[in-house]
N, C-alpha and C. Protein backbone atom coordinates (compact mmCIF):
# COMPACT_ATOMS: atom_id res chain seq x y z
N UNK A 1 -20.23 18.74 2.33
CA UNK A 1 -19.16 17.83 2.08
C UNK A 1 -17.85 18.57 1.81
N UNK A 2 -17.84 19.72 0.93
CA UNK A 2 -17.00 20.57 0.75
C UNK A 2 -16.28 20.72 2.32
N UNK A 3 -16.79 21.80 3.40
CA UNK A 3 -16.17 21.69 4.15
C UNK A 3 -15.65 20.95 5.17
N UNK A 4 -16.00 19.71 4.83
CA UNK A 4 -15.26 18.47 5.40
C UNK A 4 -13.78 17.88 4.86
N UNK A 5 -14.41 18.13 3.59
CA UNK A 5 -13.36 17.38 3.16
C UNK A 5 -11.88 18.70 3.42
N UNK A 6 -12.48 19.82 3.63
CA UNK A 6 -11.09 21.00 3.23
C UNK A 6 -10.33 20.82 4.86
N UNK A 7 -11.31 20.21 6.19
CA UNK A 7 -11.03 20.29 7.40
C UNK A 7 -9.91 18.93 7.14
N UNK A 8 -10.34 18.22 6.37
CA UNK A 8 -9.49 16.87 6.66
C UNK A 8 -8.23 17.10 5.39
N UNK A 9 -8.35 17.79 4.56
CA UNK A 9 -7.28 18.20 4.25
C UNK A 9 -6.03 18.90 4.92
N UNK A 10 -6.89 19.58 5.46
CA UNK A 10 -5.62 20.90 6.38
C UNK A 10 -5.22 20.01 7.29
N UNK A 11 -5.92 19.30 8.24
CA UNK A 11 -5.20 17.99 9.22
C UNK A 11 -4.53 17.05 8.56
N UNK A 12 -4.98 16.84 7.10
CA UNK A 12 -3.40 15.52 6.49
C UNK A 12 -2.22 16.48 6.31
N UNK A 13 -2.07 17.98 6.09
CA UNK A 13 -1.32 18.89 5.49
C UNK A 13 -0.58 18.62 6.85
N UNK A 14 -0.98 18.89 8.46
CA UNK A 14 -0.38 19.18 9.64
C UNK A 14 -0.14 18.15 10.25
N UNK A 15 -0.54 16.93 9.85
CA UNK A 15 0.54 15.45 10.23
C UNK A 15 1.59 15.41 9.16
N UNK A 16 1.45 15.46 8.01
CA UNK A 16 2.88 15.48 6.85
C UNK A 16 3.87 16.79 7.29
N UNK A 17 3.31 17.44 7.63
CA UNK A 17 4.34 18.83 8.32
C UNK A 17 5.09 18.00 9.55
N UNK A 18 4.16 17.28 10.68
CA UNK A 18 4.70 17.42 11.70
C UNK A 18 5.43 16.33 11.54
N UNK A 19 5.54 15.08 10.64
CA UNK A 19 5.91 13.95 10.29
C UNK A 19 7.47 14.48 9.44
N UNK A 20 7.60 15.37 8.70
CA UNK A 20 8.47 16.00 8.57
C UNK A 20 9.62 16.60 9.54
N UNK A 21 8.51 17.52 10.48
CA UNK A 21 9.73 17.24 11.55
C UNK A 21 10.29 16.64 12.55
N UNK A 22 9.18 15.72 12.51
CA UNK A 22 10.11 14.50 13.51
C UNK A 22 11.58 13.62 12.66
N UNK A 23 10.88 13.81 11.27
CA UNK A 23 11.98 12.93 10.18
C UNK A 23 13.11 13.50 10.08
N UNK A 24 13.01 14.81 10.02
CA UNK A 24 14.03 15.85 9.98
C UNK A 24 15.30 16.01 11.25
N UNK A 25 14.76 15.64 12.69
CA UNK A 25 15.31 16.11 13.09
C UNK A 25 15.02 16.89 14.35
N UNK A 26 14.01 17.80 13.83
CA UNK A 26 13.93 18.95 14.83
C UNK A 26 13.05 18.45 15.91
N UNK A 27 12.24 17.08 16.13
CA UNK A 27 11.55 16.42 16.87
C UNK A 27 11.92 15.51 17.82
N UNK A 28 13.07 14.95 16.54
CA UNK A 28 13.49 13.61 17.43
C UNK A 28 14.46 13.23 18.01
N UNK A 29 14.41 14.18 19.13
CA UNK A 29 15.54 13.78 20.47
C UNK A 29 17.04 13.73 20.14
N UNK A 30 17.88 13.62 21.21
CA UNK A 30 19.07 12.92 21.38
C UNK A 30 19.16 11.48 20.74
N UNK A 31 20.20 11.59 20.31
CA UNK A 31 20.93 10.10 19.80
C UNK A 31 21.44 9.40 21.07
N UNK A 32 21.08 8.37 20.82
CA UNK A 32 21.39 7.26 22.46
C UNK A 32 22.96 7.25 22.37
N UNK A 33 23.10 6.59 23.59
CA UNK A 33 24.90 6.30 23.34
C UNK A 33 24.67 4.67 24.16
N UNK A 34 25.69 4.11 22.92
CA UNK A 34 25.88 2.77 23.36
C UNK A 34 26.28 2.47 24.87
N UNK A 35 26.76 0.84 25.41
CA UNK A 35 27.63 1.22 26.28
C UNK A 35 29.46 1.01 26.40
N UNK A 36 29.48 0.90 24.54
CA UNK A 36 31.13 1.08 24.06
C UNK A 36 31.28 2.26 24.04
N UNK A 37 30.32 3.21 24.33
CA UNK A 37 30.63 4.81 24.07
C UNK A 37 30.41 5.24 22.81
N UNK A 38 30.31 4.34 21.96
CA UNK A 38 29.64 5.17 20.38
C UNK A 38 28.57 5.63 20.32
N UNK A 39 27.72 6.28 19.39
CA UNK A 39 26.07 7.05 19.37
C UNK A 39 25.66 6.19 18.58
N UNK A 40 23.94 5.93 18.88
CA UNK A 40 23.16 5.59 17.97
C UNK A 40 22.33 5.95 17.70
N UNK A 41 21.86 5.96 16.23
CA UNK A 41 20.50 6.81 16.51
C UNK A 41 18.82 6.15 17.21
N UNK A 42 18.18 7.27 17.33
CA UNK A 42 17.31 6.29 17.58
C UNK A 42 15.68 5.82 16.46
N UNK A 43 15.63 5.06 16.78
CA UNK A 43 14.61 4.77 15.61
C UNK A 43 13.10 4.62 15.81
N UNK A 44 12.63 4.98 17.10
CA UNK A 44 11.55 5.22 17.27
C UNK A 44 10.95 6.19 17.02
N UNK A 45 11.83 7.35 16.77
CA UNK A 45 10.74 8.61 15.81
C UNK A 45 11.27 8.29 14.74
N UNK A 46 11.76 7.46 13.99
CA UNK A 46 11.60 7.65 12.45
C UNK A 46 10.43 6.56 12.04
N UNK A 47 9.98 5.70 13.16
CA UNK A 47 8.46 4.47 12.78
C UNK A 47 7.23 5.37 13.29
N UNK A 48 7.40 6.20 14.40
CA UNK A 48 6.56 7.19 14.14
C UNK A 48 6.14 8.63 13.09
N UNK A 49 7.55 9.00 12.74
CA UNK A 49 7.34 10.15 11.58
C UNK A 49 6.85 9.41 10.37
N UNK A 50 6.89 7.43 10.10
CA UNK A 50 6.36 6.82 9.16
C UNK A 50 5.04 6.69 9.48
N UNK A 51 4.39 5.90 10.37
CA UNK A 51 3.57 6.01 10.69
C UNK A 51 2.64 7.14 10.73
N UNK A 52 3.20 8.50 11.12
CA UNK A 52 1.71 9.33 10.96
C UNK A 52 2.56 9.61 9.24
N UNK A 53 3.43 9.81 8.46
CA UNK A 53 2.97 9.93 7.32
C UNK A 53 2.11 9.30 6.47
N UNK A 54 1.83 7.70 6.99
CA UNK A 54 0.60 6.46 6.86
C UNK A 54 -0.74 7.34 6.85
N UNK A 55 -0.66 7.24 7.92
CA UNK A 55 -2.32 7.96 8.49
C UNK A 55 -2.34 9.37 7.67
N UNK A 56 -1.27 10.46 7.53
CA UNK A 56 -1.59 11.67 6.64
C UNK A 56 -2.33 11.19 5.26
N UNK A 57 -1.18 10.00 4.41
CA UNK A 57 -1.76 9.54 3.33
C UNK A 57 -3.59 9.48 3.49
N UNK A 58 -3.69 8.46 4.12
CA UNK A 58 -5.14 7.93 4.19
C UNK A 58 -5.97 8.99 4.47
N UNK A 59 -5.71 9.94 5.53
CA UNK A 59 -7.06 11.06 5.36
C UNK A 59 -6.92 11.74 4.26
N UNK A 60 -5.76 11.98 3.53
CA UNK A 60 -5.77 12.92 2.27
C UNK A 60 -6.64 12.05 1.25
N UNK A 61 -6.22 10.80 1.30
CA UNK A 61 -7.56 9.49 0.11
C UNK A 61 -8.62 9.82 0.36
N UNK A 62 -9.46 10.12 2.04
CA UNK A 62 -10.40 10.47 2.44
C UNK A 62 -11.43 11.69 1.67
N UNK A 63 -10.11 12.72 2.32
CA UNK A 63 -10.40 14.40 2.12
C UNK A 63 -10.94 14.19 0.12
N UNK A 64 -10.15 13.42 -0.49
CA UNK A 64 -10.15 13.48 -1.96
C UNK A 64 -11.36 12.74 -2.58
N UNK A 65 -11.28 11.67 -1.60
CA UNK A 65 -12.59 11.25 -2.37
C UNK A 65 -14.42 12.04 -1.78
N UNK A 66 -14.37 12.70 -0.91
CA UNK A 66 -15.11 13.57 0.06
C UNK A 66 -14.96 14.85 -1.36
N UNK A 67 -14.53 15.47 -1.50
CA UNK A 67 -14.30 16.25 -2.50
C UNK A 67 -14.40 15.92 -3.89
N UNK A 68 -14.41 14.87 -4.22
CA UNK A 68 -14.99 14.75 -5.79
C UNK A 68 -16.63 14.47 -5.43
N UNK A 69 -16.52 13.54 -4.59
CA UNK A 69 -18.41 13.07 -4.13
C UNK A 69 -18.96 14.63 -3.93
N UNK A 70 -18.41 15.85 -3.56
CA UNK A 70 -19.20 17.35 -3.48
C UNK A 70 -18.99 17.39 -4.26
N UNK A 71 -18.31 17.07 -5.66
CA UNK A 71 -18.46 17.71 -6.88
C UNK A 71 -19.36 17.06 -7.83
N UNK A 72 -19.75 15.83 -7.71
CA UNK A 72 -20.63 14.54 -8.33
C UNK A 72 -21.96 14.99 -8.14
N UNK A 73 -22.31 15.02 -7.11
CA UNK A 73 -23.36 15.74 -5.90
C UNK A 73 -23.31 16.91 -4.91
N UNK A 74 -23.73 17.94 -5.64
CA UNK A 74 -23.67 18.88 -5.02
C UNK A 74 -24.94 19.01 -3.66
């Protein structure tokens, strides 16, 4: 159980990383341009950088409760 739960840790660690950089910036594309000529941003990587931070949450609940149950029951 131990090393399950440490595998599903390191994968919630590398969606909150990569969810980071889509939030950040370094992921998510060009800013659209209207057709008055102003920029907008766009907002489909910021419901995706939410979204997998969703899913990071939940396997880390996973990984945690997987890791006390190896410690309950070894």
């Amino acid at each position: 159980m131990a090393g399950v739960s440490q595998a599903l840790a390191i994968l919630s660690a590398l969606m909150m990383a990569i969810s980071f950089a889509i939030w950040s910036g370094w992921l998510r594309g060009p800013l659209l341009e209207r057709l008055d000529g102003q920029r907008a941003s766009n907002a489909a990587p910021a419901t995706l950088a939410i979204t997998l931070l969703m899913v990071a949450f939940g396997v880390s609940v996973i990984a945690a409760v997987l890791a006390i149950g190896g410690w309950i029951a070894p």
